[in-house]
C-alpha atoms as a PDB file:
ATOM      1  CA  UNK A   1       0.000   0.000   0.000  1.00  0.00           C
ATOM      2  CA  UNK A   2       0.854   3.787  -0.913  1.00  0.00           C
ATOM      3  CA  UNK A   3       1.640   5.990   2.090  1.00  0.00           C
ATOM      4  CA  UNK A   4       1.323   9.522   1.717  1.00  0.00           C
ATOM      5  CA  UNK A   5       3.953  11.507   2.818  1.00  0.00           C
ATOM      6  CA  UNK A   6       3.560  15.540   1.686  1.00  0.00           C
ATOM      7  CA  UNK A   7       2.368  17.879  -0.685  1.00  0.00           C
ATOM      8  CA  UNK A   8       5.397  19.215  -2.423  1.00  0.00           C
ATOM      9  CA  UNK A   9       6.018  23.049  -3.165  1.00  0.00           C
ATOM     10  CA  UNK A  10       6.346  22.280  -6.637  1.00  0.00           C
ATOM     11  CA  UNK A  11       4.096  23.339 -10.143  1.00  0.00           C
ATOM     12  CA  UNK A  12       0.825  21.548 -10.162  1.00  0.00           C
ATOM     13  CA  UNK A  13       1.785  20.623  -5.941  1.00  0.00           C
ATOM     14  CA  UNK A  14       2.093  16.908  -6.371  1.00  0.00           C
ATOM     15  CA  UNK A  15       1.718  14.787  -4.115  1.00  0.00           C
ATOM     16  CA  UNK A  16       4.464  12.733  -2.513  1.00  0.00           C
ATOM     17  CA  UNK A  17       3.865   9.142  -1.446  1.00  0.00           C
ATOM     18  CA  UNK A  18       6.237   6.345  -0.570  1.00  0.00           C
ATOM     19  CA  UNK A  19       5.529   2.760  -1.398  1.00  0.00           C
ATOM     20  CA  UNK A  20       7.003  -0.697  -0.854  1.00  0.00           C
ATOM     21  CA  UNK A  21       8.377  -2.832  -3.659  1.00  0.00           C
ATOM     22  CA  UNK A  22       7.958  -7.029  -3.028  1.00  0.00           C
ATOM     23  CA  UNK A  23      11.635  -6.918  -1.881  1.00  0.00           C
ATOM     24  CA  UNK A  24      10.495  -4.510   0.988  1.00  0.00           C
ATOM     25  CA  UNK A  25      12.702  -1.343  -0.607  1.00  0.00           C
ATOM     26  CA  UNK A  26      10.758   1.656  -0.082  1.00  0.00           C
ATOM     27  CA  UNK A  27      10.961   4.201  -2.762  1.00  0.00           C
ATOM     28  CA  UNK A  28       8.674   7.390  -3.813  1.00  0.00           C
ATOM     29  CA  UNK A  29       6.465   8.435  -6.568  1.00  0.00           C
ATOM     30  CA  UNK A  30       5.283  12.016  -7.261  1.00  0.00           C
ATOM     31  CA  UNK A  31       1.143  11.994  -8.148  1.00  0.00           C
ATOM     32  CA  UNK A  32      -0.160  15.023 -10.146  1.00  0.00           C
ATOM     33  CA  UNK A  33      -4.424  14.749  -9.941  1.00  0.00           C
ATOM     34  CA  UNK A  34      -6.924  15.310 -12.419  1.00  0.00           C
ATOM     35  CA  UNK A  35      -8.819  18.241 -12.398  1.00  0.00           C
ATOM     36  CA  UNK A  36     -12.170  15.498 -12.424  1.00  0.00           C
ATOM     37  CA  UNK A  37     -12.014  12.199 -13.337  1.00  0.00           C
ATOM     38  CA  UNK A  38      -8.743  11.283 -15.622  1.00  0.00           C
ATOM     39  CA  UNK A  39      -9.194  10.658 -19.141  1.00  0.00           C
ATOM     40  CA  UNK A  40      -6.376   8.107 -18.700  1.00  0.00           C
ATOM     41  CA  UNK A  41      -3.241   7.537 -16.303  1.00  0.00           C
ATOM     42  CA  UNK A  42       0.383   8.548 -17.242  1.00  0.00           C
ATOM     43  CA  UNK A  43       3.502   7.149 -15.852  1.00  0.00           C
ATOM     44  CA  UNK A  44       6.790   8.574 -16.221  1.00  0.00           C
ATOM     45  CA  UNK A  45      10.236   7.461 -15.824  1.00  0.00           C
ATOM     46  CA  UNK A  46      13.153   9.484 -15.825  1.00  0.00           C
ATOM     47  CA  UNK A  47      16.834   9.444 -16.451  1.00  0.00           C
ATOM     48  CA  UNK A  48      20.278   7.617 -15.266  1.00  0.00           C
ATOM     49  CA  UNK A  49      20.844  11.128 -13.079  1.00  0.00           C
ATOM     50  CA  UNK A  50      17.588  12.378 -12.609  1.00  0.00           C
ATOM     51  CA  UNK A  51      14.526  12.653 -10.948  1.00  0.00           C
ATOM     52  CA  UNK A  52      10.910  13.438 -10.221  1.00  0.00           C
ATOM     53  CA  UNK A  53      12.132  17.301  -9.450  1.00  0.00           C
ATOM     54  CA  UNK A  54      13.314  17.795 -12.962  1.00  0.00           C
ATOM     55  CA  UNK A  55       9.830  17.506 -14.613  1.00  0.00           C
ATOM     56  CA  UNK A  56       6.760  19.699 -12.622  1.00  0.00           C
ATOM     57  CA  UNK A  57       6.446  22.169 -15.179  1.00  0.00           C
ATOM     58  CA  UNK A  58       5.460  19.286 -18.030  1.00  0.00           C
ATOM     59  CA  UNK A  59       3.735  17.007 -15.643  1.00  0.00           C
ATOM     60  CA  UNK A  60       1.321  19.832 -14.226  1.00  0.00           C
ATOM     61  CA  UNK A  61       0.581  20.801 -17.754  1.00  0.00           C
ATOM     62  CA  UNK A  62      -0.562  17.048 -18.677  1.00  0.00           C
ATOM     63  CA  UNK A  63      -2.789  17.205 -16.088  1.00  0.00           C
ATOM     64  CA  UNK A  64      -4.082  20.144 -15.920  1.00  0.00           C
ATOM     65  CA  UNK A  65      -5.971  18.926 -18.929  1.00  0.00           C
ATOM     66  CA  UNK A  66      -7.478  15.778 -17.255  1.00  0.00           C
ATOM     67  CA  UNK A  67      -4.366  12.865 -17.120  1.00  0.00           C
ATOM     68  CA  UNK A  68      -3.827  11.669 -13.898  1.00  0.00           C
ATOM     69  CA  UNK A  69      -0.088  11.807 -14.005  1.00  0.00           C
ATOM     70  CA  UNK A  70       2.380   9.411 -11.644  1.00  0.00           C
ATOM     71  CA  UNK A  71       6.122  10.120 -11.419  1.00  0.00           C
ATOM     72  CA  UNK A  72       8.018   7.510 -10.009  1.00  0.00           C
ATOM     73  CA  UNK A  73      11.532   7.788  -8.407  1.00  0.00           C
ATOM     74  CA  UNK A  74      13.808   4.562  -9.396  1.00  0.00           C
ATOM     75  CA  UNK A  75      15.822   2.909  -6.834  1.00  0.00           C
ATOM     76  CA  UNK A  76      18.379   4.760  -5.174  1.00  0.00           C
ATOM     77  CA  UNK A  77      17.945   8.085  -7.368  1.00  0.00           C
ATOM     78  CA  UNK A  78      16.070  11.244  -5.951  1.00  0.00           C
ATOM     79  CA  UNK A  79      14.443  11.317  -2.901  1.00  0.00           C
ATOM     80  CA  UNK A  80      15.525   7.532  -2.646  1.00  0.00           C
ATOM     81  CA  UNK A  81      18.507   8.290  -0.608  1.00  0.00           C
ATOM     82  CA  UNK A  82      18.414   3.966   0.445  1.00  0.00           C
ATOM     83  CA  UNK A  83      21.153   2.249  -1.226  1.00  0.00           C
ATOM     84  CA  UNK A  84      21.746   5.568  -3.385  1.00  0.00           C
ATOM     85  CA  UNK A  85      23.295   4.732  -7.212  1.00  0.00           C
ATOM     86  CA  UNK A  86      22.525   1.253  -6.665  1.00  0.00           C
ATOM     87  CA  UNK A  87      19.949  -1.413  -7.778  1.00  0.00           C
ATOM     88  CA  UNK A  88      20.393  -5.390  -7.881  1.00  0.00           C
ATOM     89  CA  UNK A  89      19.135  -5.344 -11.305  1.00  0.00           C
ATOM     90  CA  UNK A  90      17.554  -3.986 -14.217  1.00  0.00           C
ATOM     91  CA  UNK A  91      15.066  -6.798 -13.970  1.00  0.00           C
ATOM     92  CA  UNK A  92      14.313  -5.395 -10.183  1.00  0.00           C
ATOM     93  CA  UNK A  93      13.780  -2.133 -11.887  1.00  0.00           C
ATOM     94  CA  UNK A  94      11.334  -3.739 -14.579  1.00  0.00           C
ATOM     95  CA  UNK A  95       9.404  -4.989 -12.094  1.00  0.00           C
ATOM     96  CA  UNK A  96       9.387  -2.286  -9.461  1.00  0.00           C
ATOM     97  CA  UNK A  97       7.492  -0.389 -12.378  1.00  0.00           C
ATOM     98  CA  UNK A  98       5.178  -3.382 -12.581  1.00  0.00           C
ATOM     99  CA  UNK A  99       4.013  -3.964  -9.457  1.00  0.00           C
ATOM    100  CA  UNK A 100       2.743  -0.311  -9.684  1.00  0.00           C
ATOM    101  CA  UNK A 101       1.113  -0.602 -12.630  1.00  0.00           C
ATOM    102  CA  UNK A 102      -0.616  -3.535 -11.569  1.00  0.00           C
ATOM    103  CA  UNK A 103      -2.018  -1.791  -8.726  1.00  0.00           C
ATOM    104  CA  UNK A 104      -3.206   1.011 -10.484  1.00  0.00           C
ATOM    105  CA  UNK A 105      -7.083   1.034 -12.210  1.00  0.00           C
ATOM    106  CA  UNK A 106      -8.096  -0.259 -14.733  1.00  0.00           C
ATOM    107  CA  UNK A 107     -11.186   1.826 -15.894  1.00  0.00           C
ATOM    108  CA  UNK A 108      -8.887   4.393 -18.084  1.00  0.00           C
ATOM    109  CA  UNK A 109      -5.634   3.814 -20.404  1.00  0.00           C
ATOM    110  CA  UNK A 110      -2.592   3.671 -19.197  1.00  0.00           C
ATOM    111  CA  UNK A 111       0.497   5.474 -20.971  1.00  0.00           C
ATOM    112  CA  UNK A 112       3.916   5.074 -20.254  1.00  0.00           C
ATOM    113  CA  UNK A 113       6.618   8.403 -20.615  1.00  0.00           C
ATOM    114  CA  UNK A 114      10.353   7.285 -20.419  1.00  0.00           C
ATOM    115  CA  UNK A 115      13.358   9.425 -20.669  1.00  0.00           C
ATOM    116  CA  UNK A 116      16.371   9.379 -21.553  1.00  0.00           C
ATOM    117  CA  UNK A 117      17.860   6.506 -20.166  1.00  0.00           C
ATOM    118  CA  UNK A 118      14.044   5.715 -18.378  1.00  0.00           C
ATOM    119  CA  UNK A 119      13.628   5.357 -22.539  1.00  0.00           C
ATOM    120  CA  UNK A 120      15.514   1.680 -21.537  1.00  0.00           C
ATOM    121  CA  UNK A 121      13.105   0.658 -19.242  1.00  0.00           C
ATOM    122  CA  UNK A 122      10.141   1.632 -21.151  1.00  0.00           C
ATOM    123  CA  UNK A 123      11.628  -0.536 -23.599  1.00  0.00           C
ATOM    124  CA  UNK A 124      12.719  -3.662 -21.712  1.00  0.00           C
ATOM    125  CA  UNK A 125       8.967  -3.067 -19.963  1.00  0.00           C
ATOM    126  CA  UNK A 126       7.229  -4.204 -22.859  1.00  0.00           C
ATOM    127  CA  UNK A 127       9.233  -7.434 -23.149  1.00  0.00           C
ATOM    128  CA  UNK A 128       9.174  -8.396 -19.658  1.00  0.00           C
ATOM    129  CA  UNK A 129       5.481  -7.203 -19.146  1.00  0.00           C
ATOM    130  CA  UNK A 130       3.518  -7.164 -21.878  1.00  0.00           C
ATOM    131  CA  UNK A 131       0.308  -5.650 -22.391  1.00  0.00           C
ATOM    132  CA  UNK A 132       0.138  -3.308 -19.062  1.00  0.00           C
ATOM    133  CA  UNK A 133       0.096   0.043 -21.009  1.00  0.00           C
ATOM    134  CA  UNK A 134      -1.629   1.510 -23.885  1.00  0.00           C
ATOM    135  CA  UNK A 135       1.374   3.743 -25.658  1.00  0.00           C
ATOM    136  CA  UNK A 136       4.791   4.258 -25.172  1.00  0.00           C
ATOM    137  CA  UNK A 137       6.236   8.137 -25.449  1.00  0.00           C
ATOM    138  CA  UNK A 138      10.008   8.154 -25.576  1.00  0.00           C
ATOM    139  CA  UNK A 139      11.610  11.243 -24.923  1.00  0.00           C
ATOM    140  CA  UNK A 140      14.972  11.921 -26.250  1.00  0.00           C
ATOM    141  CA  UNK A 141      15.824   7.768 -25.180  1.00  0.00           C
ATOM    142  CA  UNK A 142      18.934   6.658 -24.241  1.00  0.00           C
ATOM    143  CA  UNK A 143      19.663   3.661 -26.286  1.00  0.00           C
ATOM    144  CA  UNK A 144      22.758   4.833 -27.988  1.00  0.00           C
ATOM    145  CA  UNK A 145      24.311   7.350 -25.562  1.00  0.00           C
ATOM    146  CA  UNK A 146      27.336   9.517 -27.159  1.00  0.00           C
ATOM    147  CA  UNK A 147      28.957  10.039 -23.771  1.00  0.00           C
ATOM    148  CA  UNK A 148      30.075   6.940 -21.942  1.00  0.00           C
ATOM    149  CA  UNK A 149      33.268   5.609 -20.234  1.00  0.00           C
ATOM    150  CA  UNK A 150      36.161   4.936 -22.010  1.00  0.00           C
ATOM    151  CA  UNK A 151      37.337   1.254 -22.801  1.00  0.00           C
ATOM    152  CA  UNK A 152      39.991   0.445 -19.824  1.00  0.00           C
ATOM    153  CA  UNK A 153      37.160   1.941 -17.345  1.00  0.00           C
ATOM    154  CA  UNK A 154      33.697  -0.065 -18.527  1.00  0.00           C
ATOM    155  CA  UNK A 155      36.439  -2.922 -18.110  1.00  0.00           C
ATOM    156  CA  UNK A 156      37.446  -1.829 -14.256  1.00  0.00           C
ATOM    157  CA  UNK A 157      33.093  -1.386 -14.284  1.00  0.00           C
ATOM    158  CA  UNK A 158      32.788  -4.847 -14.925  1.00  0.00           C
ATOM    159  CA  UNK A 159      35.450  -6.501 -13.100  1.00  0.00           C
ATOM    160  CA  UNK A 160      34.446  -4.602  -9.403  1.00  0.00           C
ATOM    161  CA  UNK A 161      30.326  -5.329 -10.620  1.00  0.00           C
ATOM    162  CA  UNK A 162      31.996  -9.286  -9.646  1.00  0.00           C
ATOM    163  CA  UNK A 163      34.309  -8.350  -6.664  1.00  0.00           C
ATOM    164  CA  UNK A 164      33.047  -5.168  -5.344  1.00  0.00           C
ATOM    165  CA  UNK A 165      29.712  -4.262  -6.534  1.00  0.00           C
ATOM    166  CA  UNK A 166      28.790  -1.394  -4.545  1.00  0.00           C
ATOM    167  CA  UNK A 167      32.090   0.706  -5.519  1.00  0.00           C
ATOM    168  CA  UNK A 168      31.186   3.920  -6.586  1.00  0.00           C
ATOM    169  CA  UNK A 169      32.151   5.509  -9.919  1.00  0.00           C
ATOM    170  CA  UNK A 170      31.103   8.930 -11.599  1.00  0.00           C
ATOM    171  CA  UNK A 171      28.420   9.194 -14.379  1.00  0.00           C
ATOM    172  CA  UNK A 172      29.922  10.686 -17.142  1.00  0.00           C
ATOM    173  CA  UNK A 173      27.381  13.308 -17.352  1.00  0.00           C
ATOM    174  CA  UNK A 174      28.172  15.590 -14.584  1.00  0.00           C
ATOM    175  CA  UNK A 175      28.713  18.880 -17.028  1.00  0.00           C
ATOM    176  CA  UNK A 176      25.417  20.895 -17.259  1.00  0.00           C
ATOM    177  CA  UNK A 177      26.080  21.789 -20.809  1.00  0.00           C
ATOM    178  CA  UNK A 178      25.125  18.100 -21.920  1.00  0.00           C
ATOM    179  CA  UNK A 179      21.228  18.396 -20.588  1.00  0.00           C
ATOM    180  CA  UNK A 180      20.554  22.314 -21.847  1.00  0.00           C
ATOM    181  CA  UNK A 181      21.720  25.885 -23.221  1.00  0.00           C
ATOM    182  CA  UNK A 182      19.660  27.532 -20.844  1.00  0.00           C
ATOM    183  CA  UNK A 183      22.085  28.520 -18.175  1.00  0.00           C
ATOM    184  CA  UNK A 184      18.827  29.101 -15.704  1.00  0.00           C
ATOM    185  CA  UNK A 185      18.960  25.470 -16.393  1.00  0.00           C
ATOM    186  CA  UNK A 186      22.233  24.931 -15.934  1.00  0.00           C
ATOM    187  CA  UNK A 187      22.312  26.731 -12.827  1.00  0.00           C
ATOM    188  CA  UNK A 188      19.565  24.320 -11.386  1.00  0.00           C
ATOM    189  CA  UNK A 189      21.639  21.393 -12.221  1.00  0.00           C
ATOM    190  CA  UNK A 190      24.753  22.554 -10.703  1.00  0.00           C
ATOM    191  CA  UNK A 191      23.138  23.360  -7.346  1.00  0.00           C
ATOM    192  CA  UNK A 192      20.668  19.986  -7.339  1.00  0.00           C
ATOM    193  CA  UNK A 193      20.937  17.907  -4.491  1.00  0.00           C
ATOM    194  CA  UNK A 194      19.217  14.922  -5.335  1.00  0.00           C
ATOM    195  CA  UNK A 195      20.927  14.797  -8.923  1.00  0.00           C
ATOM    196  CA  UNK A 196      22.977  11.231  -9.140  1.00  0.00           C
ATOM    197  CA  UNK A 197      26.623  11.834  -9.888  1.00  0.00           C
ATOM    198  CA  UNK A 198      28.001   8.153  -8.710  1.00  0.00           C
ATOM    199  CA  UNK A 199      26.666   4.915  -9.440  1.00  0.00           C
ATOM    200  CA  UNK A 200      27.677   1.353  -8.228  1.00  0.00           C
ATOM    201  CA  UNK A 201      29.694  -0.952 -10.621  1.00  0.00           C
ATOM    202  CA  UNK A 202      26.825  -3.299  -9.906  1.00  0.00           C
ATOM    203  CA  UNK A 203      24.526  -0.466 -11.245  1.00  0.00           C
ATOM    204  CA  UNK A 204      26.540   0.350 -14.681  1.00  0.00           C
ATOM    205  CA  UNK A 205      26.975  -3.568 -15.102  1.00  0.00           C
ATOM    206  CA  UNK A 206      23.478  -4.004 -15.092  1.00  0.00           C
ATOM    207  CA  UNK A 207      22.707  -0.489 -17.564  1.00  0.00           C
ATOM    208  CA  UNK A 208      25.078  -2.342 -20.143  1.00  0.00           C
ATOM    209  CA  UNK A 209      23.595  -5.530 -19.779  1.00  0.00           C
ATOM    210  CA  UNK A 210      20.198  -3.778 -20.427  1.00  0.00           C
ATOM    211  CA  UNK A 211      21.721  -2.463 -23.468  1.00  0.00           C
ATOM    212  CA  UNK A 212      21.926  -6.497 -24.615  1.00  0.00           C
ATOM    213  CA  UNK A 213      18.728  -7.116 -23.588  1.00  0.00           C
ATOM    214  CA  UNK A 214      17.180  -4.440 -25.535  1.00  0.00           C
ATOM    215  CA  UNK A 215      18.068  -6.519 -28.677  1.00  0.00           C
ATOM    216  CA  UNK A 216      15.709  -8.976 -28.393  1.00  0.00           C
ATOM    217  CA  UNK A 217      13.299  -6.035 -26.182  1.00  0.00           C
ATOM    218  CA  UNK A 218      12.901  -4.250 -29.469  1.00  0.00           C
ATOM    219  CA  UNK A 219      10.601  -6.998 -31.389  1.00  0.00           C
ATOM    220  CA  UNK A 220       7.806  -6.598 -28.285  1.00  0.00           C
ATOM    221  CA  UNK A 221       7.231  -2.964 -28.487  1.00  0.00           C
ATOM    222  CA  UNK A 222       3.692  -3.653 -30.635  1.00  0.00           C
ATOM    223  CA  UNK A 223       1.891  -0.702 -28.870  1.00  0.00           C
ATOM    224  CA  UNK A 224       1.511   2.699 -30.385  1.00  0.00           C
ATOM    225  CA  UNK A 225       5.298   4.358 -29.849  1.00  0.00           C
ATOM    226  CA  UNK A 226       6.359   8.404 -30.397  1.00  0.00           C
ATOM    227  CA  UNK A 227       9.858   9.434 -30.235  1.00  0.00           C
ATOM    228  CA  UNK A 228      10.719  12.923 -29.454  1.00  0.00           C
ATOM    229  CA  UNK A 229      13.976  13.965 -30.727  1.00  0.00           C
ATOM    230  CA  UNK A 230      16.529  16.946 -30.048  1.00  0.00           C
ATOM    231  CA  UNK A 231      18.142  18.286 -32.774  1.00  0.00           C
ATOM    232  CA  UNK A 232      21.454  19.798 -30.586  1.00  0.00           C
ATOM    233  CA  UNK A 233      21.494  16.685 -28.297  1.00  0.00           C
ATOM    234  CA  UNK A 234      24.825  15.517 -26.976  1.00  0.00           C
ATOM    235  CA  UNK A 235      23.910  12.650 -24.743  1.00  0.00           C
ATOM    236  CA  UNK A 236      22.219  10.377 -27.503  1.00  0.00           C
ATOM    237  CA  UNK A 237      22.855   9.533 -31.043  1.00  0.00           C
ATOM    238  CA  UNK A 238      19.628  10.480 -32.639  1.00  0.00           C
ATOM    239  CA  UNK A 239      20.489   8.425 -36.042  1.00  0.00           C
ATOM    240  CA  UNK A 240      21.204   5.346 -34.496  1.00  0.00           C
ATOM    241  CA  UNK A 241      17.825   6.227 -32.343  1.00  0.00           C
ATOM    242  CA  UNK A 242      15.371   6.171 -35.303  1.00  0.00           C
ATOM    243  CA  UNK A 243      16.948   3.518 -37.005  1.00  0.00           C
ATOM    244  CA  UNK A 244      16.423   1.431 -33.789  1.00  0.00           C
ATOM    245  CA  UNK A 245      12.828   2.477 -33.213  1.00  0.00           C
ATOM    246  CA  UNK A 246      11.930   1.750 -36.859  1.00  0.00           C
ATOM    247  CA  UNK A 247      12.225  -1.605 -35.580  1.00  0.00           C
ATOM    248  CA  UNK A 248       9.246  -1.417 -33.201  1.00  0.00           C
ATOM    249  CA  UNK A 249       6.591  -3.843 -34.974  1.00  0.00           C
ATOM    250  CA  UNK A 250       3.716  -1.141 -33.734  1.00  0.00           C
ATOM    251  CA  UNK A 251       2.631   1.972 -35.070  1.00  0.00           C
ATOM    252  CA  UNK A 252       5.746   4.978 -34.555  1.00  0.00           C
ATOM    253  CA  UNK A 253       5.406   8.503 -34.996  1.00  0.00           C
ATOM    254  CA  UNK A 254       8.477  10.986 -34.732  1.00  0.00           C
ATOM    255  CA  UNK A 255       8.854  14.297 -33.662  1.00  0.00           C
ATOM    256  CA  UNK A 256      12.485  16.556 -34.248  1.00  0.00           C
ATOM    257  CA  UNK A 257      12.586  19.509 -32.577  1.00  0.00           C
ATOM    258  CA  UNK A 258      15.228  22.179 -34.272  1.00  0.00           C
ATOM    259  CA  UNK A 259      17.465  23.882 -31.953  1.00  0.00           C
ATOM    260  CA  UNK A 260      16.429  21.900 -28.834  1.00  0.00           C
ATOM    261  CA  UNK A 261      19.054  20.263 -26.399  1.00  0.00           C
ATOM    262  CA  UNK A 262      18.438  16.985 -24.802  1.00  0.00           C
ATOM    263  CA  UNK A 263      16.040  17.325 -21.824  1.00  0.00           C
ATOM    264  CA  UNK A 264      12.992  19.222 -23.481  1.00  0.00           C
ATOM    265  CA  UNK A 265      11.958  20.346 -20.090  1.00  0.00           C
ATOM    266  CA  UNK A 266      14.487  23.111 -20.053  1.00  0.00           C
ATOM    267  CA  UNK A 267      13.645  24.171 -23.446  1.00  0.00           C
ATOM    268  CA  UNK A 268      12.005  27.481 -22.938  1.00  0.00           C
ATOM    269  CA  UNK A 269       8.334  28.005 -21.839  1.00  0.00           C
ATOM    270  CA  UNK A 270       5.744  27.591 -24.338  1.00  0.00           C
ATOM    271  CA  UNK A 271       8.222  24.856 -26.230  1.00  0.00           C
ATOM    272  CA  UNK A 272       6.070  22.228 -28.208  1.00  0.00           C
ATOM    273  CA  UNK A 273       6.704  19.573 -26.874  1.00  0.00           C
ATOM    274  CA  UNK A 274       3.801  18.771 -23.694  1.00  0.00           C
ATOM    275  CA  UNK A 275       1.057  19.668 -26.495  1.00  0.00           C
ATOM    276  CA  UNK A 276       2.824  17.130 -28.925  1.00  0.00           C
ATOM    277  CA  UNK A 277       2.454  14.345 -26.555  1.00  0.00           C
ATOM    278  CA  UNK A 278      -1.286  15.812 -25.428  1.00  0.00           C
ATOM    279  CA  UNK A 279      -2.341  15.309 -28.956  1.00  0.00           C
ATOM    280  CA  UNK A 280      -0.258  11.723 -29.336  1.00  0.00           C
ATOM    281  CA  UNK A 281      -1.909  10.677 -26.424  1.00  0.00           C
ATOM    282  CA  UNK A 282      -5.570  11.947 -27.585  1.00  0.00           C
ATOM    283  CA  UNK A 283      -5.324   9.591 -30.508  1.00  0.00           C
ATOM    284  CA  UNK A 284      -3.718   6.572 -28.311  1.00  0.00           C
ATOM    285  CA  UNK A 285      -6.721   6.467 -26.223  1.00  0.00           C
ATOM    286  CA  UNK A 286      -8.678   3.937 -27.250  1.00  0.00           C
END
């Protein structure tokens, strides 16, 4: 069962509740209510380094216009601060995302929103779960990242993921300049608490051994799928990105968006993107 914990100071004043995964870790999800009854349910998942406190702005917008809109927190990232940078597997992660799911009605749709690297786990979600959304939305997806750890290091990764899991190393995406122009933006990342700038070997193992699994991941993605892509983004190779989502056997739509930088949510106010996915999710509802 959800706990409630607080109404946070935030756009659209979410509310904060902590739940218990089947392995009895606690971890936190962000809920944004409908002005009424919801239209359907939207879950988001966000990034290797960030977390619920990236993405008010976007989420109140979504539903403000009658999505009831769920933001969860994975494992050791964000207000998480249990076992921070860590997780025992991407599986654990798959299923963490499940078990909510499961739990929530089933009277509306039910969309899925993953970023960046989240983009992963919306993927591997639809081979290890089938059928518990309606639509995928991937936002600027992390499949094919252009910033990663040299050879000798993802080496060192792997040999202390078997001898010393938890050892800590840095995510290579620590400069500001990677996620935005906007130095507003940038200014918000550099002074972020509950951004995640280490992650175990056990953790990094596991991201790269997602990676493999997405191979096979790819062929079960039959729902309807958008991409959003940034034109300027330097964390993801947006060729390689399209080519891979071209191999979704469902329906795809994709949207580039000149000019922007990777995480659309510090694109400036008024940027297209929340009513793009307003009117991809419109049509997904059955």
């Amino acid at each position: 069962m959800a706990e409630e914990v607080k109404t946070l100071d935030e756009p659209g004043r979410p509310t904060l509740y902590r739940t218990t995964a089947s392995d009895g870790y606690r971890w936190h999800y962000r809920r944004y209510a409908s002005p009424g009854d919801p239209v359907a349910r939207v879950i988001f998942l966000h990034g290797i380094q960030s977390h619920g406190g990236w993405y008010p702005r976007s989420c109140s917008q979504i539903a403000e216009v009658g999505y009831e809109v769920f933001f969860l927190e994975r494992r050791g990232c964000g207000l998480n601060t249990e076992k921070r940078g860590d997780f025992p597997s991407f599986r654990r992660c798959l299923d963490d995302v499940a078990e909510f799911v499961r739990n929530l009605p089933t009277d509306r749709p039910r969309l899925m929103g993953a970023i960046s690297w989240g983009g992963k786990l919306g993927v591997g979600f639809q081979y290890r779960h089938p059928g518990l959304v309606d639509g995928l939305a991937l936002l600027c997806p992390g499949f094919f990242p252009k910033v990663r750890p040299g050879l000798f290091k993802r080496l060192w990764i792997g040999r202390c993921a078997l001898r010393a899991p938890t050892r800590l190393f840095p995510i290579p995406l620590n400069d500001p300049a990677l996620f935005t122009e906007s130095e507003h933006w940038r200014e918000f990342l550099r002074k972020d608490p509950l951004a995640l700038h280490e992650a175990t070997a056990r953790m990094l193992f596991q991201s790269n051994s997602l990676d493999i699994y997405l191979r096979r991941a790819k062929r079960w993605v039959k729902i309807p799928t958008l991409l959003l892509l940034a034109e300027h983004d330097r964390i993801i190779d947006n060729a390689k990105t399209r080519q891979y989502v071209d191999k979704f056997p469902g329906p795809k739509e994709v949207i580039d968006y000149p000019g922007a930088h990777h995480t659309l949510e510090f694109e400036p106010e008024g940027h297209p993107f929340v009513k793009d996915l307003l009117a991809w999710m419109a049509k997904v509802r059955p």
